[in-house]
C-alpha atoms as a PDB file:
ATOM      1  CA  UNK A   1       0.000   0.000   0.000  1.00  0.00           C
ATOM      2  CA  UNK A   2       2.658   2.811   0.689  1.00  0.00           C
ATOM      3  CA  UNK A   3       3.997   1.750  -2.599  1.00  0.00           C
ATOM      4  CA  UNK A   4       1.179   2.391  -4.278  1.00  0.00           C
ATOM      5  CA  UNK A   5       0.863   5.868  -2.381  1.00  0.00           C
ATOM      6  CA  UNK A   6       3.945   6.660  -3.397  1.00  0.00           C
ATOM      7  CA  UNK A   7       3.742   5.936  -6.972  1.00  0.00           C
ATOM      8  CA  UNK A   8       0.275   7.840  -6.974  1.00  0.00           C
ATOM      9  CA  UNK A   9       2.178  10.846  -5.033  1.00  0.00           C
ATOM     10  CA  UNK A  10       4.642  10.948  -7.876  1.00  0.00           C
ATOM     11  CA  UNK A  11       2.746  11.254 -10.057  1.00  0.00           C
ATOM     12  CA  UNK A  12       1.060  13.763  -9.183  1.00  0.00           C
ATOM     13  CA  UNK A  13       3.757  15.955  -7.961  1.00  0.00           C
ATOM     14  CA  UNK A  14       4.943  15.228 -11.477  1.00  0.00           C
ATOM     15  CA  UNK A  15       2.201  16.563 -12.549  1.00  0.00           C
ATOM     16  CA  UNK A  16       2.048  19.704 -10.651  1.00  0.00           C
ATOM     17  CA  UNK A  17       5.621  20.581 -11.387  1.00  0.00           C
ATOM     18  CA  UNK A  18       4.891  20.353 -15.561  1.00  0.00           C
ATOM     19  CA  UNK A  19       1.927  22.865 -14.847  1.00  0.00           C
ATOM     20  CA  UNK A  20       4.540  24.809 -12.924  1.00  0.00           C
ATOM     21  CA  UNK A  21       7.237  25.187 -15.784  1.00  0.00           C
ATOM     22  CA  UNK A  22       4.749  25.674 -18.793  1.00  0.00           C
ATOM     23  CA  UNK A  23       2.719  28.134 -16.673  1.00  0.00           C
ATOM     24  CA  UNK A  24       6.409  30.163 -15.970  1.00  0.00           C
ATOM     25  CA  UNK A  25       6.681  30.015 -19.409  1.00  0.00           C
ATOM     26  CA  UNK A  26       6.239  33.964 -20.986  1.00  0.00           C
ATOM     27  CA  UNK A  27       3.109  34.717 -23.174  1.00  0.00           C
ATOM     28  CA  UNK A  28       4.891  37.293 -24.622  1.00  0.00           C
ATOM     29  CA  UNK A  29       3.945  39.569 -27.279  1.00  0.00           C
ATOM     30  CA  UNK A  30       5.892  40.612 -30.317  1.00  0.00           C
ATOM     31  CA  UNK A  31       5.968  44.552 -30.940  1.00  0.00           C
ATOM     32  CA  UNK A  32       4.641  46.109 -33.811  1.00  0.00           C
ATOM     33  CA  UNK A  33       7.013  49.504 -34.034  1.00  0.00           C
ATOM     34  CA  UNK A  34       6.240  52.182 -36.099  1.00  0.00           C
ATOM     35  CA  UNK A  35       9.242  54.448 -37.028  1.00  0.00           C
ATOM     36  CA  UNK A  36       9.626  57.885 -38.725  1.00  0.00           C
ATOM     37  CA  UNK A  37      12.306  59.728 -39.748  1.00  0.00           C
ATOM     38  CA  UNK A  38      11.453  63.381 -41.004  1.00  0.00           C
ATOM     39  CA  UNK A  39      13.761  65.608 -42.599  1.00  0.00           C
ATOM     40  CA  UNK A  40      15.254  67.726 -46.024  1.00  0.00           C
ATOM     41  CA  UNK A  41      17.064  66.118 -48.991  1.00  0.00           C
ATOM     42  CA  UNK A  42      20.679  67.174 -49.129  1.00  0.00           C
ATOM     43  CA  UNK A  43      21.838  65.306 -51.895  1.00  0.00           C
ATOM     44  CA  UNK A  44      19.851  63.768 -54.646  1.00  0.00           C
ATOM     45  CA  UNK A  45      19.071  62.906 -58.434  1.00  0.00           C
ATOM     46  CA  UNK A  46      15.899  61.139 -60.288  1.00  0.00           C
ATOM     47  CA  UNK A  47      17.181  59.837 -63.034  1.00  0.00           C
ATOM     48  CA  UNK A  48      13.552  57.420 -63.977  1.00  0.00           C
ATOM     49  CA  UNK A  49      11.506  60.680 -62.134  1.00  0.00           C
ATOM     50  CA  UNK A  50       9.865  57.984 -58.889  1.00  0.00           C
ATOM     51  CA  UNK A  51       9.112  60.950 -57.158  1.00  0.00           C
ATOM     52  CA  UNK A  52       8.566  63.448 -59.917  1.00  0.00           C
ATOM     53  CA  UNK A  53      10.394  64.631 -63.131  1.00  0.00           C
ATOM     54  CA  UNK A  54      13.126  62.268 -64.350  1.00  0.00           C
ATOM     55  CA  UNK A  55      16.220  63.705 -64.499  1.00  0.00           C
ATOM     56  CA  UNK A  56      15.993  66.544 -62.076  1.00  0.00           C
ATOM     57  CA  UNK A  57      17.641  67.315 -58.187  1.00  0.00           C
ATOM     58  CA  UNK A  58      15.808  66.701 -55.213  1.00  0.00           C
ATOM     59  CA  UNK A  59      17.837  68.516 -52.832  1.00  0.00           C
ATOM     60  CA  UNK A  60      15.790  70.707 -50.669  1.00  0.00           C
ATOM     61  CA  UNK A  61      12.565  68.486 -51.301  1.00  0.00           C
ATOM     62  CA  UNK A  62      10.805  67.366 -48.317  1.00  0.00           C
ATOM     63  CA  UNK A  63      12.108  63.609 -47.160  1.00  0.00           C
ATOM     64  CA  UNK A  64      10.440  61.200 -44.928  1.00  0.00           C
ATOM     65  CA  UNK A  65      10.928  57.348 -44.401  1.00  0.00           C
ATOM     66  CA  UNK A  66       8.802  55.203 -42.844  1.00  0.00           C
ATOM     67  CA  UNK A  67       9.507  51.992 -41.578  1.00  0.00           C
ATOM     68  CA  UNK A  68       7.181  49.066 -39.539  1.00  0.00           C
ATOM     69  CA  UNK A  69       9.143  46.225 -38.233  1.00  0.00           C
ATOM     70  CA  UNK A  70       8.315  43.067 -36.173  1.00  0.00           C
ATOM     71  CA  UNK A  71      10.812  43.299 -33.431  1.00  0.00           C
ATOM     72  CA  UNK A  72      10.403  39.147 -32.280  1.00  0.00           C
ATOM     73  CA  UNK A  73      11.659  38.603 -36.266  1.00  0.00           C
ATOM     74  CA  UNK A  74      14.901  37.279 -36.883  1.00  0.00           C
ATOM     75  CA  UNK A  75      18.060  37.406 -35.016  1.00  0.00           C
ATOM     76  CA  UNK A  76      17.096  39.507 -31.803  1.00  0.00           C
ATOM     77  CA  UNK A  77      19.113  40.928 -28.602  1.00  0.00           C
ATOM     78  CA  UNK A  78      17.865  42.860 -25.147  1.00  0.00           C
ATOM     79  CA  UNK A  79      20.055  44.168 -22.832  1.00  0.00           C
ATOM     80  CA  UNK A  80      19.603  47.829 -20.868  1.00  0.00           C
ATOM     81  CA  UNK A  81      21.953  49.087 -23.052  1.00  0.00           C
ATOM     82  CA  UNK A  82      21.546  47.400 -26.372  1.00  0.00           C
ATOM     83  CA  UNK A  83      18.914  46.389 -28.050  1.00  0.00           C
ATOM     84  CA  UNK A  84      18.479  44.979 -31.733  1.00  0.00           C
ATOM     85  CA  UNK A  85      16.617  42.575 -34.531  1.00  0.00           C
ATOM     86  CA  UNK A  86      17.557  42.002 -37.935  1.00  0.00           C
ATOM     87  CA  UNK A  87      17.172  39.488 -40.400  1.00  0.00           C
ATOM     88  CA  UNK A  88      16.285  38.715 -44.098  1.00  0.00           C
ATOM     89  CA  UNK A  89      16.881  36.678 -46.775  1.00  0.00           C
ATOM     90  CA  UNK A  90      20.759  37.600 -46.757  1.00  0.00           C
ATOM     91  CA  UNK A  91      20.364  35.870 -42.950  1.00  0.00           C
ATOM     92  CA  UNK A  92      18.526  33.030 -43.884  1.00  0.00           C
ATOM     93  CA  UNK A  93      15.681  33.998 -41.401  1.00  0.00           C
ATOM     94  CA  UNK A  94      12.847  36.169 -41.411  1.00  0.00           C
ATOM     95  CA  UNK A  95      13.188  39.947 -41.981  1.00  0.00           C
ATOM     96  CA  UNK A  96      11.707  42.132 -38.733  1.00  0.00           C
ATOM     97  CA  UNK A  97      11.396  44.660 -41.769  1.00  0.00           C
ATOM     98  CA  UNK A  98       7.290  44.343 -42.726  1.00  0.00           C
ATOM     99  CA  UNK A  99       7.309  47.626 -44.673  1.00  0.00           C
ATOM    100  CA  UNK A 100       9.165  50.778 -45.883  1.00  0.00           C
ATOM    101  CA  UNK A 101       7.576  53.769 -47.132  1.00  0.00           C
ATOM    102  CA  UNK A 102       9.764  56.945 -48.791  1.00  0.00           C
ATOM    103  CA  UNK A 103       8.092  60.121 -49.580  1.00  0.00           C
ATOM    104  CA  UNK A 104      10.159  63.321 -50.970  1.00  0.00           C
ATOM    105  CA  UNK A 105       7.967  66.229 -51.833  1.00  0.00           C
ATOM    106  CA  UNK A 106       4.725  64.339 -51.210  1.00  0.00           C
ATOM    107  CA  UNK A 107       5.268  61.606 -53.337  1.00  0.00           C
ATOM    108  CA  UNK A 108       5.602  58.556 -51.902  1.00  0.00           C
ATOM    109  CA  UNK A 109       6.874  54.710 -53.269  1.00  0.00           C
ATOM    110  CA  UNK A 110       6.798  51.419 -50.695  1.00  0.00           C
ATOM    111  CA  UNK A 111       7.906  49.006 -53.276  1.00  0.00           C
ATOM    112  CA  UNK A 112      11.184  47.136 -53.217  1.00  0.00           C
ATOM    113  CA  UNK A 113      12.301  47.252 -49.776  1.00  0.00           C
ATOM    114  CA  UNK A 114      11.901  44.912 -47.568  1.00  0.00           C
ATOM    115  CA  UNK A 115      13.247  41.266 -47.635  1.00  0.00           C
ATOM    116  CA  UNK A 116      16.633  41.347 -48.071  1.00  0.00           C
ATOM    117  CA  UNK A 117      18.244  42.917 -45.081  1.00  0.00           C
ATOM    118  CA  UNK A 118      15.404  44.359 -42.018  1.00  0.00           C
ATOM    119  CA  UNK A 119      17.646  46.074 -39.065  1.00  0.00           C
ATOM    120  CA  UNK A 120      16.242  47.785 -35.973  1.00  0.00           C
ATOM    121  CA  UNK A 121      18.834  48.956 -33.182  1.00  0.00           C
ATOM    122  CA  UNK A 122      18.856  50.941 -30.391  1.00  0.00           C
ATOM    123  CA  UNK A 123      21.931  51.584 -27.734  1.00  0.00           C
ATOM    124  CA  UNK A 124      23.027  54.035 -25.161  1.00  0.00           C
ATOM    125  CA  UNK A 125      26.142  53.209 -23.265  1.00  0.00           C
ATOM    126  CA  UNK A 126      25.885  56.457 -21.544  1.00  0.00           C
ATOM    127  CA  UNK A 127      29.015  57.740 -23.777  1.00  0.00           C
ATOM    128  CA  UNK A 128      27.064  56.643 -27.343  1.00  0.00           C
ATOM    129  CA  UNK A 129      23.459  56.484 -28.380  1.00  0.00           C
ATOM    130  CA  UNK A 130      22.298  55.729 -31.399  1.00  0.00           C
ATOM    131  CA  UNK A 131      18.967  54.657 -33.313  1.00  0.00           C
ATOM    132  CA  UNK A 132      19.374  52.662 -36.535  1.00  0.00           C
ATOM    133  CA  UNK A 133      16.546  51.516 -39.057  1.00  0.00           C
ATOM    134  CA  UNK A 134      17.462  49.934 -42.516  1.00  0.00           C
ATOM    135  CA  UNK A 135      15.451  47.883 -44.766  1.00  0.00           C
ATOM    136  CA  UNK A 136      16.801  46.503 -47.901  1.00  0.00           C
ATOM    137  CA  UNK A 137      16.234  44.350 -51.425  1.00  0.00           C
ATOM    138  CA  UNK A 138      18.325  42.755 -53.287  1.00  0.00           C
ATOM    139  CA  UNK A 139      16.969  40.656 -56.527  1.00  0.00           C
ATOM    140  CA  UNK A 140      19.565  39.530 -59.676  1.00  0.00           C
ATOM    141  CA  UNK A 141      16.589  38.116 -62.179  1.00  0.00           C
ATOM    142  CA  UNK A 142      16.757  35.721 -64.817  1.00  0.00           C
ATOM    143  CA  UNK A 143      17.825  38.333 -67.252  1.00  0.00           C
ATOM    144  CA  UNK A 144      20.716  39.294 -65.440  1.00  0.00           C
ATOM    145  CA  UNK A 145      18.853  42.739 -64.347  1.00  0.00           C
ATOM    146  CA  UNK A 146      20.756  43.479 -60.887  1.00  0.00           C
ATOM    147  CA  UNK A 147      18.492  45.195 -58.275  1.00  0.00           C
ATOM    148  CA  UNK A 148      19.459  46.829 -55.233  1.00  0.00           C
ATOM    149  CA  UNK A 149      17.388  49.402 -53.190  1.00  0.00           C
ATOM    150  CA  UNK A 150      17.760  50.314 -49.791  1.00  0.00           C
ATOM    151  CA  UNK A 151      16.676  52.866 -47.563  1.00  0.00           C
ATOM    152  CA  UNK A 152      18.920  53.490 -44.505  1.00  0.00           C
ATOM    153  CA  UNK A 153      18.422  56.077 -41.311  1.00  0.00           C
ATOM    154  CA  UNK A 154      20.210  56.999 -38.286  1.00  0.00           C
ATOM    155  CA  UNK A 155      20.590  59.342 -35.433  1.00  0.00           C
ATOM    156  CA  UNK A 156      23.355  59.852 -33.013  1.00  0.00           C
ATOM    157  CA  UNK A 157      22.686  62.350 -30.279  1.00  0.00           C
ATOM    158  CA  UNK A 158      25.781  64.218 -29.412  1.00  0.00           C
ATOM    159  CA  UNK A 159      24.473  64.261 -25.424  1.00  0.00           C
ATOM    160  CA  UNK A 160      24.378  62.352 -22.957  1.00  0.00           C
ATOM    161  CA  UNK A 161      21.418  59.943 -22.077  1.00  0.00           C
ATOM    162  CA  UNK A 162      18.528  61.245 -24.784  1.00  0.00           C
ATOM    163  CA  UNK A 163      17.898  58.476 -26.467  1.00  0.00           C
ATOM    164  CA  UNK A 164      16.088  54.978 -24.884  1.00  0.00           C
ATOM    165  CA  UNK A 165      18.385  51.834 -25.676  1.00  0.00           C
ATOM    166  CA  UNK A 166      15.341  50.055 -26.138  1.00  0.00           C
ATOM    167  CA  UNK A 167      13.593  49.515 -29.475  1.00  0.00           C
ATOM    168  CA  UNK A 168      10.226  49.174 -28.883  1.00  0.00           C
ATOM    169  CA  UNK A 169       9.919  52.051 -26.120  1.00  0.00           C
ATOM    170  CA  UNK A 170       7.551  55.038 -27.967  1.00  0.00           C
ATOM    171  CA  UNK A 171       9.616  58.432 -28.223  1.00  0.00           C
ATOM    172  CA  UNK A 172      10.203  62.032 -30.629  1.00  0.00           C
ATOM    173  CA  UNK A 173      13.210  63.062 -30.913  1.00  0.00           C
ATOM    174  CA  UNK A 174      14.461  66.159 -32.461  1.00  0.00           C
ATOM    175  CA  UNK A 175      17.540  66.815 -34.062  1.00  0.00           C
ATOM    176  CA  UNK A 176      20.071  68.923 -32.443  1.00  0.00           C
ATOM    177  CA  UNK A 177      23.340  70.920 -33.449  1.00  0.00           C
ATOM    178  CA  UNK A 178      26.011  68.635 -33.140  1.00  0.00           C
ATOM    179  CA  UNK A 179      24.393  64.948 -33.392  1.00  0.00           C
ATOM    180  CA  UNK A 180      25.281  62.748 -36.142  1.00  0.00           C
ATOM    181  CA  UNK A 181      22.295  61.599 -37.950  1.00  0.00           C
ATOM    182  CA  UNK A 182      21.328  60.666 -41.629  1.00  0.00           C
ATOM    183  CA  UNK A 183      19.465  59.485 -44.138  1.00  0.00           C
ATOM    184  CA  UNK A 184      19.920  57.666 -47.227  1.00  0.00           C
ATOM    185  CA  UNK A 185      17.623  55.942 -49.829  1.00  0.00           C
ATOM    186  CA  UNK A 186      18.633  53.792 -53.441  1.00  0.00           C
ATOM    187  CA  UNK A 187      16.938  52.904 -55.882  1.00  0.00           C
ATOM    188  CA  UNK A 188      19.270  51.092 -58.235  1.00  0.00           C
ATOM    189  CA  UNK A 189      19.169  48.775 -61.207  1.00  0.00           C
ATOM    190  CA  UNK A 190      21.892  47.945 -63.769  1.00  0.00           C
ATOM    191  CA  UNK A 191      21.235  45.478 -66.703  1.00  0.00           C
ATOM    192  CA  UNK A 192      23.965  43.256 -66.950  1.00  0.00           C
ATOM    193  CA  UNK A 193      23.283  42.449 -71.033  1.00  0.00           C
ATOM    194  CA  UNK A 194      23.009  46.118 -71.974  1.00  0.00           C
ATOM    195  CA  UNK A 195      25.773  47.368 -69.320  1.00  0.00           C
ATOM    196  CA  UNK A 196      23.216  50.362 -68.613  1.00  0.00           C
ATOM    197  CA  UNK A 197      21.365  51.323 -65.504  1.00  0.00           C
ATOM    198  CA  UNK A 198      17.474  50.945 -65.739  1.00  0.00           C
ATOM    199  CA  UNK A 199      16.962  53.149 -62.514  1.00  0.00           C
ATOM    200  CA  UNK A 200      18.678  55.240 -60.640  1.00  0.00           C
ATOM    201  CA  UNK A 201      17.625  57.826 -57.925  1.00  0.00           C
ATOM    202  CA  UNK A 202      19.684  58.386 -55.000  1.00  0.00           C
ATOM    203  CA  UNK A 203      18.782  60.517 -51.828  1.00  0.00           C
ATOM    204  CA  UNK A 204      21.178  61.722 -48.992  1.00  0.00           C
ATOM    205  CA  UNK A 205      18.878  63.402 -46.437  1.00  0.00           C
ATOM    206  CA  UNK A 206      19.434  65.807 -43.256  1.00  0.00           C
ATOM    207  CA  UNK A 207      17.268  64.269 -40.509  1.00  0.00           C
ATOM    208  CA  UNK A 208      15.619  66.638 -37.981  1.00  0.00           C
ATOM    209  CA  UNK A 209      13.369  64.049 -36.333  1.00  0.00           C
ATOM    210  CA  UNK A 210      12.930  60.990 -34.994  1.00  0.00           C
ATOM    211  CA  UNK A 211       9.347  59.264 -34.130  1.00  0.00           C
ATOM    212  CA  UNK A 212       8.784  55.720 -32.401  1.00  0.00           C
ATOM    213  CA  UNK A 213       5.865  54.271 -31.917  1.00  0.00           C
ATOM    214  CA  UNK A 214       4.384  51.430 -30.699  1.00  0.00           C
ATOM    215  CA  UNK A 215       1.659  49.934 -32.418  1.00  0.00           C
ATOM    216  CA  UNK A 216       0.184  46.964 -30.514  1.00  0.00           C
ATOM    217  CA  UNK A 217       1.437  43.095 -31.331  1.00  0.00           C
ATOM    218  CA  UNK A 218       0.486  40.576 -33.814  1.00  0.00           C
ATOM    219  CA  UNK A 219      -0.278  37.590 -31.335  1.00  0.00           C
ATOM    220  CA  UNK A 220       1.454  35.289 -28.542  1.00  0.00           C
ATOM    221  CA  UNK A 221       4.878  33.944 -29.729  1.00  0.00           C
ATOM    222  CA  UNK A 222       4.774  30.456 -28.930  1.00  0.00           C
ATOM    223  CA  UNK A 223       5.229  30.532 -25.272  1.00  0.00           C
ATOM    224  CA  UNK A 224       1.616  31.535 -24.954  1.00  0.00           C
ATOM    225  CA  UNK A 225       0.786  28.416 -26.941  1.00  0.00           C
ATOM    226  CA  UNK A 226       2.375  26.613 -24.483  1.00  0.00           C
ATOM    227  CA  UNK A 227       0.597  28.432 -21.277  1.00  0.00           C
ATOM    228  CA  UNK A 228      -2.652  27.138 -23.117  1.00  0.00           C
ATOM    229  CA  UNK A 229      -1.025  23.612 -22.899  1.00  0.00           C
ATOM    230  CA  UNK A 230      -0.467  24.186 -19.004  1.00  0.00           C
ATOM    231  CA  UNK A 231      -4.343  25.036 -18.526  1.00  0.00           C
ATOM    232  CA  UNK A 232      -5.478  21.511 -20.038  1.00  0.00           C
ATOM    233  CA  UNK A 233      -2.245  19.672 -17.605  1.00  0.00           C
ATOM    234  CA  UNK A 234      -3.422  21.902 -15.329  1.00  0.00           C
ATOM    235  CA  UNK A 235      -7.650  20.213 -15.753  1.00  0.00           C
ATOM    236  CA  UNK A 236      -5.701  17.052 -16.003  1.00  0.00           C
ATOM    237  CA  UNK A 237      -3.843  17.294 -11.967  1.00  0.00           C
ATOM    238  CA  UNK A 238      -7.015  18.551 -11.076  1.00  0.00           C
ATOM    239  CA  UNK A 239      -8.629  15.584 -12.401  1.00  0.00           C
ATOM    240  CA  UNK A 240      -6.421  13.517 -10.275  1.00  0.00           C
ATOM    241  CA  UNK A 241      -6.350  15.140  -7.303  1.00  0.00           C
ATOM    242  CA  UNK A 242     -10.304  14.607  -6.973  1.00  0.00           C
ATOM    243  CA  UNK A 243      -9.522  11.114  -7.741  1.00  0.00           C
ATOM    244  CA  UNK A 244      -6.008  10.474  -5.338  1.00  0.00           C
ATOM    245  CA  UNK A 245      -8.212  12.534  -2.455  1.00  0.00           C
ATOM    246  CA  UNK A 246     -11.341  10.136  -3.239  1.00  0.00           C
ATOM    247  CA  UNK A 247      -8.807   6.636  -2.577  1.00  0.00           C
END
C-alpha cells in the first residue's frame, strides 16, 4: 500500500511541477514599431523621375521614411543598453522589416524594400546612443537585371542619455546641433546584357526628427501556446487530485 501511495504521489507531484514550468513560461507579445524619420534632402538625383520629373535634383525636397518592423523577427538581442533585430533573406531567417515607405515632396513609393536585409537597433552606453533603421532588397533576375534598393536612417545624439536603448519604447526626438544623424535611400538597377542602368535615384537626407511608436502586437509567440497547454495539464492534476483525495 505505501507503494502504491507513493507511486500515486509521484505522479502527481509530477504533474504539478509540468503545470509549474509551462505556466512560468512567458506569453509574450511581439511589438509592432512604427518608425519615422522626417527631414530635407541634401543630396539627390531622379534619373527614372519615382518621385517626380526624371532627371531633375531633389535637394531641398521634403524627405520622410517610414519603416514598420516586427521586433520578435529574426536574429534579436535585449540588454539595458543594447537592443536589436535584424534578419532577411541575406540571414537566412525572417526579416523584422514588414514595410518601408519613402516620400520626398509628397510623393511617396513602398515598393522594393523589404526582404533582403530588415535592421532595428537601439543603444546608449551612456558615452554613445544611437537609433538605426534599414530595410533593404536585393533581386539579380533571370535576365541578369541586378536590383538593389535600400533605404537606410540613423541618429546619433551628441548628449548624454537622450535616447532609450530600447527599441520598442515610444519616443520624438528632435535633431540637435552637433548629433550625427542621416538618411539615405537607393533605388538602383543595372542590366547586366546592356551594361546600362534601368533606374537610378539616389537621396542623402538631413534628418531633424525621430518618431517611435508602438503599435500593438500581432499575437502570442509560442510561449503563450504553451501556457494554453499548461491550462489543459493543469484540468488534467485537477482531475487527479479529486480522484487520489477520493482513494
Amino acid at each position: 500500500m505505501p507503494t502504491l501511495f507513493n507511486a500515486k504521489l509521484k505522479s502527481l507531484l509530477g504533474a504539478i511541477a509540468t503545470v509549474a514550468l509551462l505556466a512560468g513560461l512567458s506569453s509574450a507579445q511581439a511589438a509592432i514599431v512604427d518608425v519615422t524619420y522626417t527631414g530635407t534632402v541634401d543630396y539627390g538625383h531622379d534619373q527614372t523621375g519615382l518621385f517626380g520629373t526624371p532627371g531633375a535634383s531633389l535637394a531641398g525636397d521634403s524627405y520622410q521614411v517610414t519603416y514598420v518592423f516586427n521586433t520578435a523577427l529574426g536574429i534579436t538581442y535585449s540588454s539595458p543598453t543594447y537592443n536589436y533585430a535584424y534578419g532577411g533573406s541575406a540571414y537566412g531567417v525572417p526579416s523584422p522589416a514588414l514595410g518601408t515607405t519613402v516620400t520626398i515632396n509628397g510623393i511617396s513609393v513602398s515598393s522594393n524594400l523589404n526582404g533582403y536585409i530588415g535592421e532595428i537597433v537601439g543603444c546608449n552606453y551612456g558615452c554613445l546612443a544611437e537609433q538605426y533603421h534599414e530595410s533593404d532588397y536585393y533581386n539579380y533576375d533571370a535576365g541578369n537585371v541586378y536590383t538593389y534598393n535600400f533605404a537606410e536612417n540613423h541618429i546619433g545624439p551628441n548628449t548624454l542619455f537622450p535616447l532609450p536603448a530600447s527599441i520598442t519604447t515610444p519616443f520624438s526626438y528632435t535633431v540637435q546641433p552637433g548629433d550625427q544623424q542621416n538618411g539615405s535611400v537607393d533605388f538602383f538597377s543595372y542590366d547586366n546584357i546592356t551594361d546600362t542602368q534601368t533606374a537610378d535615384t539616389y537621396v542623402s537626407a538631413n534628418i531633424t526628427n525621430l518618431t517611435v511608436t508602438l503599435a500593438g502586437a500581432p499575437g502570442p509567440t509560442p510561449g503563450a501556446g504553451l501556457l494554453s497547454l499548461a491550462f489543459f495539464v493543469l484540468a488534467g492534476v485537477w482531475t487527479k487530485v479529486r480522484g487520489f483525495l477520493a482513494r
